[in-house]
N, C-alpha and C. Protein backbone atom coordinates (compact mmCIF):
# COMPACT_ATOMS: atom_id res chain seq x y z
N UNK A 1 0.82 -1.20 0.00
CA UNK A 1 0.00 0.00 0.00
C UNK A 1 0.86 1.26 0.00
N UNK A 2 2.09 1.18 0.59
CA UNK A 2 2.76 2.57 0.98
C UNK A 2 3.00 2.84 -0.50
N UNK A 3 3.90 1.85 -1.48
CA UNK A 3 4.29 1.75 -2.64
C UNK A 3 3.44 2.54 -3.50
N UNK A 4 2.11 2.15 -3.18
CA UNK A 4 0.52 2.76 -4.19
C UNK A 4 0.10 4.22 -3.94
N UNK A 5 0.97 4.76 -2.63
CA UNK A 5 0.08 6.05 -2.25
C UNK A 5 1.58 6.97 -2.88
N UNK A 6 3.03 6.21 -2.48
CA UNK A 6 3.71 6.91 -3.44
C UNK A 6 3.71 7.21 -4.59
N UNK A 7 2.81 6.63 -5.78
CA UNK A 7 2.69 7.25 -6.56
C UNK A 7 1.28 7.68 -7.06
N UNK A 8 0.31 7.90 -6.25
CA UNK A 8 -0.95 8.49 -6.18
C UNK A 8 -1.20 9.96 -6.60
N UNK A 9 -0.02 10.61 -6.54
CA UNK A 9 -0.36 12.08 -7.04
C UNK A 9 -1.47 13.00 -5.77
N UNK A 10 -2.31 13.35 -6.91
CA UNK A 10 -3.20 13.37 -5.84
C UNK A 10 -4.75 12.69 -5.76
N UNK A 11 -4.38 11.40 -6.37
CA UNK A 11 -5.24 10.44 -6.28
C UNK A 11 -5.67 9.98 -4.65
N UNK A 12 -7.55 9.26 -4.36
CA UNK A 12 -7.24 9.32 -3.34
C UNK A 12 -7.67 7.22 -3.34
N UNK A 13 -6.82 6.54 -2.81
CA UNK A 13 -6.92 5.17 -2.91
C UNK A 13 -8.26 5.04 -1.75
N UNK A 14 -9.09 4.39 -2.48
CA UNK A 14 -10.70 3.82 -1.74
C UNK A 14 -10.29 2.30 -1.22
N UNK A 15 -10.57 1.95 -0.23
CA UNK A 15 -10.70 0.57 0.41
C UNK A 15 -11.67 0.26 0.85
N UNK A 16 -12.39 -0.78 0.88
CA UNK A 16 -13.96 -1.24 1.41
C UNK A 16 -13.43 -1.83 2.57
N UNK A 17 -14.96 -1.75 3.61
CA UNK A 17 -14.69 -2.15 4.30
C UNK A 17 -14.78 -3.67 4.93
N UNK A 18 -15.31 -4.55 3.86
CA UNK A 18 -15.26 -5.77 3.51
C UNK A 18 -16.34 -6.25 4.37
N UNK A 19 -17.30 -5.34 4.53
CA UNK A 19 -18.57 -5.85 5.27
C UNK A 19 -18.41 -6.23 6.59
N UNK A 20 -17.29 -5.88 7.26
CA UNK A 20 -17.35 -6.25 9.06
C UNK A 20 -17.31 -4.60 9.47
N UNK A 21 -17.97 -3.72 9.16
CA UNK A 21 -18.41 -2.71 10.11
C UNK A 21 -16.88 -1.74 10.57
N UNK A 22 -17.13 -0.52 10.60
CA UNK A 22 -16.09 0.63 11.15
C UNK A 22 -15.26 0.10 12.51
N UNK A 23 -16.03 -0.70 13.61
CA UNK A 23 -15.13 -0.09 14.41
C UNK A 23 -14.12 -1.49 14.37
N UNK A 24 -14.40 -2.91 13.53
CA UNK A 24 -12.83 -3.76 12.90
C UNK A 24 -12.49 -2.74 12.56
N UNK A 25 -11.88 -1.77 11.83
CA UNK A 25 -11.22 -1.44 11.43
C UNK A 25 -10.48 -0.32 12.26
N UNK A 26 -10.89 0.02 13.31
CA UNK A 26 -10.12 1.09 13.90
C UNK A 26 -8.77 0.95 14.58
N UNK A 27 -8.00 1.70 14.57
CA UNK A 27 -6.71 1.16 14.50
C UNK A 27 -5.83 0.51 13.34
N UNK A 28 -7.00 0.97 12.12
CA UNK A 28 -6.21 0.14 10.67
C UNK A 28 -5.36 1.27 10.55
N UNK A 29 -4.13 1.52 9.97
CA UNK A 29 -3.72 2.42 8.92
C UNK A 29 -3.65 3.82 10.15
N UNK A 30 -3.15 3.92 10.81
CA UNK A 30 -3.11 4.74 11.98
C UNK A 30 -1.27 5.28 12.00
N UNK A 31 -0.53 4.15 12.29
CA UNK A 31 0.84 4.51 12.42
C UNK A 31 1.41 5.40 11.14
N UNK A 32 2.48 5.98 11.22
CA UNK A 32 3.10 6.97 10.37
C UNK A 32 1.96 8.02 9.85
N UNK A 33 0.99 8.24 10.13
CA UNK A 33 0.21 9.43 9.29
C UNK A 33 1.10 10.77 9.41
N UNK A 34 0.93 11.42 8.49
CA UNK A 34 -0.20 11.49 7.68
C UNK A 34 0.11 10.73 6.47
N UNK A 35 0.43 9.81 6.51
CA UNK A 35 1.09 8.89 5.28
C UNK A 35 -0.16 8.23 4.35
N UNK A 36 -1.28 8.46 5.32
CA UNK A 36 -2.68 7.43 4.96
C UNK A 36 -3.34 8.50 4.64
N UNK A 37 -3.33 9.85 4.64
CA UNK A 37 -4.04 11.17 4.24
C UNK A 37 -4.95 10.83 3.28
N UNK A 38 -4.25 9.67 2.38
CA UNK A 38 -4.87 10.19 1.00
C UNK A 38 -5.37 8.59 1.14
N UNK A 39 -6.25 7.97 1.55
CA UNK A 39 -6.79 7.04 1.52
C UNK A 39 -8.09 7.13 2.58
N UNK A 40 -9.54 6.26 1.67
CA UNK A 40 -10.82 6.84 2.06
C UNK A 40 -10.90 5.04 2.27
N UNK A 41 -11.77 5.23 3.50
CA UNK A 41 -12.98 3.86 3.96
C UNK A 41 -14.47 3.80 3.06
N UNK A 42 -14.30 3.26 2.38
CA UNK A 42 -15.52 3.13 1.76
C UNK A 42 -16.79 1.90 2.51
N UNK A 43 -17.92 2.19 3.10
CA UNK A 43 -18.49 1.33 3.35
C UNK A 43 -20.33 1.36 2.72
N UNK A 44 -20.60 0.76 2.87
CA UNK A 44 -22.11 0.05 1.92
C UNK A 44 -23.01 -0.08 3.31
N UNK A 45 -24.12 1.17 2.86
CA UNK A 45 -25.49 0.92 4.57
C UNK A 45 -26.59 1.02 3.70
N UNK A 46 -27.54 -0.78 3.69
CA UNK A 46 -28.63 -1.06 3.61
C UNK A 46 -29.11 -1.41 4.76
N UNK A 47 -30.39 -1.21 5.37
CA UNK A 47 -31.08 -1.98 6.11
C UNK A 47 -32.33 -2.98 6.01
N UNK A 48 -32.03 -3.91 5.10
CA UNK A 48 -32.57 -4.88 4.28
C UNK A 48 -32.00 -6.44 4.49
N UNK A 49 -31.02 -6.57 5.03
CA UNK A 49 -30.20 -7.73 4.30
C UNK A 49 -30.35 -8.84 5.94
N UNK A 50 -31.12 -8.18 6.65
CA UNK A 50 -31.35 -9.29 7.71
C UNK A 50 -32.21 -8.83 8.81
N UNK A 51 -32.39 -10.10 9.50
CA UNK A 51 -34.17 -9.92 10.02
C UNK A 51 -34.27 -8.72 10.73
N UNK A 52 -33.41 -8.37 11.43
CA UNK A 52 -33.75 -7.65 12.88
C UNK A 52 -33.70 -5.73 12.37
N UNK A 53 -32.81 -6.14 10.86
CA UNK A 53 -33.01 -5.10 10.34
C UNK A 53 -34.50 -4.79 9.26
N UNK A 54 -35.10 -5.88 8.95
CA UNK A 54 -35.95 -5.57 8.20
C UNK A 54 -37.44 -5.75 9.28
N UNK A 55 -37.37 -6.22 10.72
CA UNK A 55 -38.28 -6.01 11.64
C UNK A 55 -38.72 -4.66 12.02
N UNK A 56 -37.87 -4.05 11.80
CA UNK A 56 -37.57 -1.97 12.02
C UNK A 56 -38.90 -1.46 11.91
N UNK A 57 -39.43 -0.98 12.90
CA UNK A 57 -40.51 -0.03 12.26
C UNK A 57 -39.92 1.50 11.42
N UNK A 58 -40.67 2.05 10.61
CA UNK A 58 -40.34 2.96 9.88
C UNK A 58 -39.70 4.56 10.96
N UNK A 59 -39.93 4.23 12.12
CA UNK A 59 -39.04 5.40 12.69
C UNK A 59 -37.61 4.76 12.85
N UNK A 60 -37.91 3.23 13.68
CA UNK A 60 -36.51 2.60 13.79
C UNK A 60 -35.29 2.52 12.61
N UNK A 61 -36.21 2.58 11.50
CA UNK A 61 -34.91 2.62 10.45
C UNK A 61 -34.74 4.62 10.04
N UNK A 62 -35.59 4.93 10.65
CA UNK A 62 -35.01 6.41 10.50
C UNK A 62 -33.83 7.08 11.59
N UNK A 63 -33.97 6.31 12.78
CA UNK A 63 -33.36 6.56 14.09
C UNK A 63 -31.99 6.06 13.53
N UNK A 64 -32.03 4.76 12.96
CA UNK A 64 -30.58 3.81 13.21
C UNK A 64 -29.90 4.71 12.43
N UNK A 65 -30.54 5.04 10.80
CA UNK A 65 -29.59 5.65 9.85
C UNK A 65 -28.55 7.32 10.59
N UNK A 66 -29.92 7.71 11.71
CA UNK A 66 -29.28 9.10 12.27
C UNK A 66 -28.25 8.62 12.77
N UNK A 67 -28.30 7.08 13.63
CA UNK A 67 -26.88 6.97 14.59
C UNK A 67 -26.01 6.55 13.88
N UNK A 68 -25.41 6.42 12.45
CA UNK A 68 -24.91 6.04 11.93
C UNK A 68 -24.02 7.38 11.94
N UNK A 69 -24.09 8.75 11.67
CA UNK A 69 -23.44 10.04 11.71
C UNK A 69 -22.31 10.56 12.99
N UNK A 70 -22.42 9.45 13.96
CA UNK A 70 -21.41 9.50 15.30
C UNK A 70 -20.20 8.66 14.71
N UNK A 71 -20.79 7.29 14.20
CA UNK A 71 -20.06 6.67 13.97
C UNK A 71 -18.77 7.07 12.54
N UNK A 72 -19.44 7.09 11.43
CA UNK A 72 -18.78 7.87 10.59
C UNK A 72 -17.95 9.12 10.83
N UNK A 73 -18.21 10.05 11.75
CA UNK A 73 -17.89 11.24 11.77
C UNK A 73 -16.27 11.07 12.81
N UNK A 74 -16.38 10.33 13.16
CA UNK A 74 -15.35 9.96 14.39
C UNK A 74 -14.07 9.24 14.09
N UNK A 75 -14.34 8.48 12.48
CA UNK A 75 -13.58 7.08 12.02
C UNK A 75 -12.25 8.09 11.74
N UNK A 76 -10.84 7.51 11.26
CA UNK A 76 -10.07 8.30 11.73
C UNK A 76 -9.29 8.37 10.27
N UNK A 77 -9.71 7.85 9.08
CA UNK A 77 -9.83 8.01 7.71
C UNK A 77 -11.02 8.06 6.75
N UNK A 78 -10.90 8.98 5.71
CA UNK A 78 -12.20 9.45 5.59
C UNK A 78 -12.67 8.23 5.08
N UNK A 79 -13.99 8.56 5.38
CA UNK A 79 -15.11 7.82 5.17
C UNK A 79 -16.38 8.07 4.56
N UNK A 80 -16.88 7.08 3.17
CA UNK A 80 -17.70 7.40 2.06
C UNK A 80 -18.57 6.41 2.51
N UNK A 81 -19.95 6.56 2.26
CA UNK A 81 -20.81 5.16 1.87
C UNK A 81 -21.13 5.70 0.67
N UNK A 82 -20.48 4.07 0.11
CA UNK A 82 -20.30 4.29 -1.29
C UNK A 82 -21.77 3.42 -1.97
N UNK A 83 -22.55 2.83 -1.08
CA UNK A 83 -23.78 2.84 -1.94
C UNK A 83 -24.67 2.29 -0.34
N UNK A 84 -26.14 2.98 -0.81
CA UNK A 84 -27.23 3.02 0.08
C UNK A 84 -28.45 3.19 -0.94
N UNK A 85 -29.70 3.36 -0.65
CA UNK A 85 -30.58 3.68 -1.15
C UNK A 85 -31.78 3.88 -0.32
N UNK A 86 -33.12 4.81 -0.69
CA UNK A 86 -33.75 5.07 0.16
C UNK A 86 -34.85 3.60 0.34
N UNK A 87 -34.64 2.51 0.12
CA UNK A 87 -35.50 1.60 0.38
C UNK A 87 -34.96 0.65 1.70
N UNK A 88 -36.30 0.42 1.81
CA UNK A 88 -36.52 -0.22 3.99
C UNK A 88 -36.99 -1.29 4.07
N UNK A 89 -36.71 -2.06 2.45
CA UNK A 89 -37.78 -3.67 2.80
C UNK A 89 -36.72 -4.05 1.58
N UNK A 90 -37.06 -5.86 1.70
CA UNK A 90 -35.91 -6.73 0.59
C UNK A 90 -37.02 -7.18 -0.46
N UNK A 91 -38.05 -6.46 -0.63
CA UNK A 91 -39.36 -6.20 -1.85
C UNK A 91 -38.50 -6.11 -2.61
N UNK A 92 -37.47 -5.54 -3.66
CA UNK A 92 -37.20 -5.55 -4.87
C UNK A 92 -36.98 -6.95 -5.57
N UNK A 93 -37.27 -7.24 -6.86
CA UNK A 93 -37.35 -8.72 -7.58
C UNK A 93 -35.76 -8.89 -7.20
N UNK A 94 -35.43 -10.46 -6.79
CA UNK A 94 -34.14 -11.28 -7.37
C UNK A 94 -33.13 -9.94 -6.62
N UNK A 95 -33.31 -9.32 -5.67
CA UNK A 95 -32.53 -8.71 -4.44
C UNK A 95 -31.85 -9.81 -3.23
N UNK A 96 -32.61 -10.84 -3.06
CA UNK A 96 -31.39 -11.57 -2.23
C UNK A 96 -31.27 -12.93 -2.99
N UNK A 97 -31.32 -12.67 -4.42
CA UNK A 97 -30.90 -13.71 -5.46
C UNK A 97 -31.99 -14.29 -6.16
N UNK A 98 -31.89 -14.21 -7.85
CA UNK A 98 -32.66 -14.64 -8.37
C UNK A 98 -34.22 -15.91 -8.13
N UNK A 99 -34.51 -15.62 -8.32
CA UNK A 99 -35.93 -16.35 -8.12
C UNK A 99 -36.11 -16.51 -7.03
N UNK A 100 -35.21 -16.11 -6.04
CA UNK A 100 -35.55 -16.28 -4.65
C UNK A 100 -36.82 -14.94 -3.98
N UNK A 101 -37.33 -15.25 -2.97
CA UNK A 101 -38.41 -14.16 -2.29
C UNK A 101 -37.90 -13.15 -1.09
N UNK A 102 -38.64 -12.56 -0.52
CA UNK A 102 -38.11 -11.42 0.13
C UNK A 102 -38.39 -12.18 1.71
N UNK A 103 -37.89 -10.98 2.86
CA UNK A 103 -37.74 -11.69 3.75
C UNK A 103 -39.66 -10.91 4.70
N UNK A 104 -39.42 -9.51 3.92
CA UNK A 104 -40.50 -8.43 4.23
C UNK A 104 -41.94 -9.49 4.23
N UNK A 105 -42.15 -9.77 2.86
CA UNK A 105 -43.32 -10.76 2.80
C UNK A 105 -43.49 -12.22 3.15
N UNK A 106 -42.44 -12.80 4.01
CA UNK A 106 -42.57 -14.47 4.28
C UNK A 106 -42.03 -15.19 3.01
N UNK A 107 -41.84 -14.96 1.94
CA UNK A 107 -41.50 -15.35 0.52
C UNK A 107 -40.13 -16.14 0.59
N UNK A 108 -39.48 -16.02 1.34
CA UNK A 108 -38.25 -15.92 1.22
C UNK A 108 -37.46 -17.08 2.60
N UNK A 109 -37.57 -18.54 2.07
CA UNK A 109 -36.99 -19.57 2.98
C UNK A 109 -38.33 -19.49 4.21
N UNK A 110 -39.85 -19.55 3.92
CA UNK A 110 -40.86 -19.30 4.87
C UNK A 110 -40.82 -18.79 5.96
N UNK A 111 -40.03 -17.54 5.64
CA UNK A 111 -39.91 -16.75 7.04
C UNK A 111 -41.04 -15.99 7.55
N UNK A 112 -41.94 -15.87 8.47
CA UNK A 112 -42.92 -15.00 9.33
C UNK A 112 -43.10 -13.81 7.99
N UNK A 113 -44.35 -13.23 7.84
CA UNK A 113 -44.37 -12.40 6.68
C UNK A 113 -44.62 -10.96 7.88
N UNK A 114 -44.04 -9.68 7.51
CA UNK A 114 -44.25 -8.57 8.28
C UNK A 114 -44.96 -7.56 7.85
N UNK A 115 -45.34 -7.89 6.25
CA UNK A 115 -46.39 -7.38 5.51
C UNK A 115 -46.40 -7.73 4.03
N UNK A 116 -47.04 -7.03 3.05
CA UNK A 116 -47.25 -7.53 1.82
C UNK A 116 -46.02 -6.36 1.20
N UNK A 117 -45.37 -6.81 0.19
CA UNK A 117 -44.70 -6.02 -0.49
C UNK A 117 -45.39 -5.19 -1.76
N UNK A 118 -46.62 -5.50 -2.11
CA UNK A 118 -47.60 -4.68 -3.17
C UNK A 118 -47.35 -3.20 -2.60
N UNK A 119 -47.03 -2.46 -3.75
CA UNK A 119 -46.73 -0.93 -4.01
C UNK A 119 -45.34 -0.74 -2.54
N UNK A 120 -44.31 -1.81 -2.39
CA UNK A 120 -43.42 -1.28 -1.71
C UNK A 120 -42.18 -1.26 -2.14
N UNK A 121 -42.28 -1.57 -3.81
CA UNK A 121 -41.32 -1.71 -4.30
C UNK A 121 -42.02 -1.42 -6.09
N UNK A 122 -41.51 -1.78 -6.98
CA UNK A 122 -42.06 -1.42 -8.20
C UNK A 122 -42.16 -0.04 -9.04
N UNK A 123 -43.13 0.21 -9.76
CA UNK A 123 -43.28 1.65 -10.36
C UNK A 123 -43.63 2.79 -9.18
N UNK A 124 -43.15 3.88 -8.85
CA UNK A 124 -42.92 4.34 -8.10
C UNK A 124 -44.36 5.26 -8.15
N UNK A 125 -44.70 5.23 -9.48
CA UNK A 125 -46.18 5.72 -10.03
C UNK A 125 -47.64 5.39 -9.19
N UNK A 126 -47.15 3.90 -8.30
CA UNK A 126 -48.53 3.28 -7.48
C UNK A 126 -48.17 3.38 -5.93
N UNK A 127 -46.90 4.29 -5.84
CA UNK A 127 -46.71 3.97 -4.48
C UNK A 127 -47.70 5.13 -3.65
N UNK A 128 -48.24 4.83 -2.62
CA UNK A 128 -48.58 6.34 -2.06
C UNK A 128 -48.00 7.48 -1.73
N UNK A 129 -48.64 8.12 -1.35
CA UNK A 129 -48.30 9.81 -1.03
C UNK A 129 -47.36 9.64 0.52
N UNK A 130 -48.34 8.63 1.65
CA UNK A 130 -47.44 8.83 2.35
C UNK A 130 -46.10 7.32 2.96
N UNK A 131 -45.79 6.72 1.70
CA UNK A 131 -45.08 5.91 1.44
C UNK A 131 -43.95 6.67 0.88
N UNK A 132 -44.29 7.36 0.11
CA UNK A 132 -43.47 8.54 -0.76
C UNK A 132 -42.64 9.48 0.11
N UNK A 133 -43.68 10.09 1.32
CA UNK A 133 -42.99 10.97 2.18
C UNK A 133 -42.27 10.11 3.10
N UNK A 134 -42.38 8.74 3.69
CA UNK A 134 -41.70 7.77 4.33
C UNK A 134 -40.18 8.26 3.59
N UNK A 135 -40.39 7.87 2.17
CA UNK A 135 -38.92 7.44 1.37
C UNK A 135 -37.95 8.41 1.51
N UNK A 136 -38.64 10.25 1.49
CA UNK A 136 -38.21 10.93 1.50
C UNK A 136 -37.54 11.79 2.78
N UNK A 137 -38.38 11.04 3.83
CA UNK A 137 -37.74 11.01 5.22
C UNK A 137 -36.67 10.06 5.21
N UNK A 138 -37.16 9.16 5.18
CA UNK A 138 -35.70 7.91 5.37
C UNK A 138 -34.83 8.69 3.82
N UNK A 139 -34.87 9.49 3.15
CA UNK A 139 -33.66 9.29 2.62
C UNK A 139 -32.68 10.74 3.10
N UNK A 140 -33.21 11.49 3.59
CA UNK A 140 -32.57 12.56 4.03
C UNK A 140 -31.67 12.30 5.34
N UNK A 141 -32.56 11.25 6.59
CA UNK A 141 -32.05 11.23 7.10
C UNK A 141 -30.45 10.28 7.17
N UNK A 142 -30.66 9.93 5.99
CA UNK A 142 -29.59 8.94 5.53
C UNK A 142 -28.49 10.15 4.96
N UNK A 143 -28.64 10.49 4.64
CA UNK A 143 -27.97 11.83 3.33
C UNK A 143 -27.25 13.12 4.57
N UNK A 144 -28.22 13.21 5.55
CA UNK A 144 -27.70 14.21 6.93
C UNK A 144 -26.86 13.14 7.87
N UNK A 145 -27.12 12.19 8.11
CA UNK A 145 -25.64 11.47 8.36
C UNK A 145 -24.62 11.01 8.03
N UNK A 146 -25.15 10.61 6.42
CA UNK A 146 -23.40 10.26 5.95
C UNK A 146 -22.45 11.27 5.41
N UNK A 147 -23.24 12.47 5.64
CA UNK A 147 -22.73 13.79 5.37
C UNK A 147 -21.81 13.80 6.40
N UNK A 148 -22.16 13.42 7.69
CA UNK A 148 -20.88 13.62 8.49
C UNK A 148 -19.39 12.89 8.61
N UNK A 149 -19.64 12.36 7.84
CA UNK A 149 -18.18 11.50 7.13
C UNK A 149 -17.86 12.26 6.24
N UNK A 150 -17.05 11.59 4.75
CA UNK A 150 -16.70 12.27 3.65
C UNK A 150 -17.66 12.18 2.54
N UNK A 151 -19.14 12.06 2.76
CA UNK A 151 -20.04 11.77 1.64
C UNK A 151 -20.57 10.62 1.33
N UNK A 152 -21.16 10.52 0.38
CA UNK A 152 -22.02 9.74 -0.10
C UNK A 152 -22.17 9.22 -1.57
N UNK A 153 -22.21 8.17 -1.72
CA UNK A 153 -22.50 7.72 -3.49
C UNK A 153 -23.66 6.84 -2.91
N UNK A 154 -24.95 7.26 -3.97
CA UNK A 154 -26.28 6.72 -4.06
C UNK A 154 -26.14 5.35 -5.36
N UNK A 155 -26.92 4.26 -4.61
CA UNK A 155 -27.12 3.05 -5.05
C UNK A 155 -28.25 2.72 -5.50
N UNK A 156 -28.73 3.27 -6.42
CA UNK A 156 -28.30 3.09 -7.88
C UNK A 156 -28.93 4.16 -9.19
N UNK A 157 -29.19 4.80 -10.18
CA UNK A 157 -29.12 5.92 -10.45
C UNK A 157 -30.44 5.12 -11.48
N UNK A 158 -30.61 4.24 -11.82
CA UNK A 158 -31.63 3.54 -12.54
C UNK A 158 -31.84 2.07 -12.09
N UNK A 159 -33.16 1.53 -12.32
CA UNK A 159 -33.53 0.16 -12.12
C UNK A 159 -34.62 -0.25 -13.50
N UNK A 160 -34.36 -1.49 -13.71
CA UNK A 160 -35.39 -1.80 -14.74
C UNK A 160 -37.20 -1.67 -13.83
N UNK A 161 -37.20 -1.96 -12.98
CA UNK A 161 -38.56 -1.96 -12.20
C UNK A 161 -38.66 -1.68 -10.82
N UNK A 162 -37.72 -1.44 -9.86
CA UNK A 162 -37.63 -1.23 -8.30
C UNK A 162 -37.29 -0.05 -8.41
N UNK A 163 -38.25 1.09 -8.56
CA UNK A 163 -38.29 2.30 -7.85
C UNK A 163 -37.61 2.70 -6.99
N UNK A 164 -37.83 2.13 -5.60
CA UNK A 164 -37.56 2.73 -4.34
C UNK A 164 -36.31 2.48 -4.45
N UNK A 165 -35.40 1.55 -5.25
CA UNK A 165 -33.87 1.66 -5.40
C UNK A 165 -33.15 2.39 -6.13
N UNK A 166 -34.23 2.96 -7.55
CA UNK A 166 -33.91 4.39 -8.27
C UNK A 166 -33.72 5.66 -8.20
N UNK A 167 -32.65 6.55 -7.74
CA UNK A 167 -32.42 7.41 -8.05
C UNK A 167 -33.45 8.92 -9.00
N UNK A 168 -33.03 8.09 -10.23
CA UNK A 168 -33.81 8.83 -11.13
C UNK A 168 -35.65 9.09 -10.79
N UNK A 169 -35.95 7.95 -10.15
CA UNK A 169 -37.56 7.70 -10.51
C UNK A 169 -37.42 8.66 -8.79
N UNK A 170 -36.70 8.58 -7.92
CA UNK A 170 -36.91 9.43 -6.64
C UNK A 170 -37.02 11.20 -6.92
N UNK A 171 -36.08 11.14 -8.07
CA UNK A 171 -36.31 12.51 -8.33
C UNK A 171 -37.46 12.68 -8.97
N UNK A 172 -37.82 11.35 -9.96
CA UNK A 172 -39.54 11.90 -10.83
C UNK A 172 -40.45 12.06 -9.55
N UNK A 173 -40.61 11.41 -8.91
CA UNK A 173 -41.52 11.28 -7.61
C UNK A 173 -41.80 11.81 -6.50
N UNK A 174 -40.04 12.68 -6.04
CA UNK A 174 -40.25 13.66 -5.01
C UNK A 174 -39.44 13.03 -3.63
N UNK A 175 -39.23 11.94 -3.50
CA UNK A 175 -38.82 11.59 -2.27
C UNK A 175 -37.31 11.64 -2.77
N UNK A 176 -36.52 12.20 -3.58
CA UNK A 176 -35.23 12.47 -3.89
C UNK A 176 -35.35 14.10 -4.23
N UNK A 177 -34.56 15.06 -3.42
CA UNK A 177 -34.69 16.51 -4.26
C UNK A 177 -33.86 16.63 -4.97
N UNK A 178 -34.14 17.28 -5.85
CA UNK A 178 -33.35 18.00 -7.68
C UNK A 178 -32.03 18.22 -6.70
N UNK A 179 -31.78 19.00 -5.92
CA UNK A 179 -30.30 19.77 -5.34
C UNK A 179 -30.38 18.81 -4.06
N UNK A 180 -29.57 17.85 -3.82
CA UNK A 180 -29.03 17.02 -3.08
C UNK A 180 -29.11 17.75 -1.52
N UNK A 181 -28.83 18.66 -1.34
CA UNK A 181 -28.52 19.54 -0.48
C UNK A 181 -29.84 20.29 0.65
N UNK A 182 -30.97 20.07 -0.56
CA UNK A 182 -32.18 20.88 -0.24
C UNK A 182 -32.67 19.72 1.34
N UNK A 183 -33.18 20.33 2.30
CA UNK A 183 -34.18 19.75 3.16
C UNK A 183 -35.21 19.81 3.13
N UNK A 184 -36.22 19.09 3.63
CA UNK A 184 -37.18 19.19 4.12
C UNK A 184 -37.68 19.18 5.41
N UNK A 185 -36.94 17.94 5.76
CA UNK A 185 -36.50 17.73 7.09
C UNK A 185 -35.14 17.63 7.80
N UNK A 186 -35.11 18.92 7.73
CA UNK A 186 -33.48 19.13 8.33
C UNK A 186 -33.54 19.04 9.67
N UNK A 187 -34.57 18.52 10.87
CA UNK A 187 -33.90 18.49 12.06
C UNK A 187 -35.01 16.71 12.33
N UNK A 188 -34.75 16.08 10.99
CA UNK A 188 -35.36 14.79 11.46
C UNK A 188 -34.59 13.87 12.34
N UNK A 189 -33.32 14.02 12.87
CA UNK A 189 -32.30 12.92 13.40
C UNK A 189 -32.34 13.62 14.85
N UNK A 190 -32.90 14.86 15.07
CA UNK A 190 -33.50 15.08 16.47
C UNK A 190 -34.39 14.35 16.96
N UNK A 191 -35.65 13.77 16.17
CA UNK A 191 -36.34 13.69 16.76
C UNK A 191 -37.25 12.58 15.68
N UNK A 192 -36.77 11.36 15.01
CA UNK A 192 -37.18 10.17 14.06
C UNK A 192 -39.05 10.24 14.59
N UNK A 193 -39.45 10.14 15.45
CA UNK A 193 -40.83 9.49 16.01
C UNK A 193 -41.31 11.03 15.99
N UNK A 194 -41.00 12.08 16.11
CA UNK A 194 -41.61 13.28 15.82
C UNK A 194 -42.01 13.73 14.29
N UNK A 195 -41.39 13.29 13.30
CA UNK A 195 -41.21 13.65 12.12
C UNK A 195 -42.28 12.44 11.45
N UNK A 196 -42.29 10.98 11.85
CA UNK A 196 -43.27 10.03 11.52
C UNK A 196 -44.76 10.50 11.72
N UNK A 197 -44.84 10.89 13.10
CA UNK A 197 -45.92 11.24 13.70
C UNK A 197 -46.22 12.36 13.13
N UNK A 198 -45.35 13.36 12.38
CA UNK A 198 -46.02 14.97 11.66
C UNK A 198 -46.51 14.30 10.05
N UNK A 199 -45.99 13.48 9.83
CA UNK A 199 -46.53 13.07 8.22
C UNK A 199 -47.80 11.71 8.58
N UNK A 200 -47.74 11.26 9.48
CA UNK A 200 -49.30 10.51 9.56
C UNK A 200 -50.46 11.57 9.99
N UNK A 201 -49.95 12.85 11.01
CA UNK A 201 -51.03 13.84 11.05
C UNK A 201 -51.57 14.06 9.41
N UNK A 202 -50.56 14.56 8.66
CA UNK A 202 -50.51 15.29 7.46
C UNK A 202 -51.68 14.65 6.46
N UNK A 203 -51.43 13.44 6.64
CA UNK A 203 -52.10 12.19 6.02
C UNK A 203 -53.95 11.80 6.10
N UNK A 204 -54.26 12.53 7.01
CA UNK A 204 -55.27 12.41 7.45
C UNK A 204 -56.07 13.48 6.77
């Protein structure tokens, strides 16, 4: 690695974090700095890929993504999540492998179903209004914490049919804003169960 950053210029070398979480790694790449200056932690935050994460009620996955901004902000080389997306269920087709089912609807190795995946995934055209504002909460508050690291790369910018994993279709739809930057809910990681509870009023 030392060999690779000597001739980096001012390139900056990305390393994943190989899916065991920030704090394995603390204490990586620490000795001689600033020698590691120019090298970023790249890590990957879905909350989809297992039970206790896809049990979440819709504040719980708004809460976890806020506590994710201590953690990032603290790591001691910068740090990207280099792909996320604003979706909160494993509803998208052939997501935990072809022809296989989700874990959200029981589909998937007959696991307990926690609801139906109809309009929680798909054309973003049938989803509701306040499914929509869900997405757009959970995605800010995702976007205001990994801000406190070194940024963010969004996963994935198009889909043939899973919406809530599109980019593009978030911006046709609203739960993605045109300027990355814009809020709506800029003080949602104060207060996850306050911000749920103002869009089910809204709803009514």
């Amino acid at each position: 690695m030392a060999d690779i950053l000597d001739l980096q210029g001012n390139a900056v070398v990305m390393i994943h974090d190989a899916f065991k979480g920030l704090d394995y790694w603390r204490g990586f790449m620490t000795e001689g700095e600033p020698t590691w200056s120019g090298v970023a932690m790249d890590v990957h935050s879905y909350q989809v890929f297992a039970d206790n994460e896809i049990n979440r009620t819709e504040t719980e996955h708004i809460a976890a993504a806020c506590a994710q901004g201590k953690t990032l902000s603290s790591f001691h080389l910068w740090t990207i999540v280099g792909e996320w997306s604003a979706a909160a269920t494993d509803c998208a087709r052939d997501l935990n492998g072809r022809g296989k089912g989700a874990r959200y609807d029981g589909s998937l190795d007959g696991r307990k179903a926690l609801g139906t995946c109809k309009f929680k995934t798909g054309p973003g055209s049938k989803f509701s209004d306040e499914y929509k504002t869900f997405l757009r909460q959970y995605w800010e508050a995702q976007a205001i914490s990994f801000e406190k690291g070194a940024g963010w790369i969004s996963w994935t910018w198009k889909t043939a049919e899973t919406d809530d994993w599109s980019y593009k279709a978030g911006l046709q739809y609203g739960w993605i804003p045109k300027n990355p930057a814009e809020r709506k809910y800029p003080n949602i990681c104060d207060s996850p169960s306050s911000a749920v509870r103002q869009r089910d009023e809204e709803m009514l």
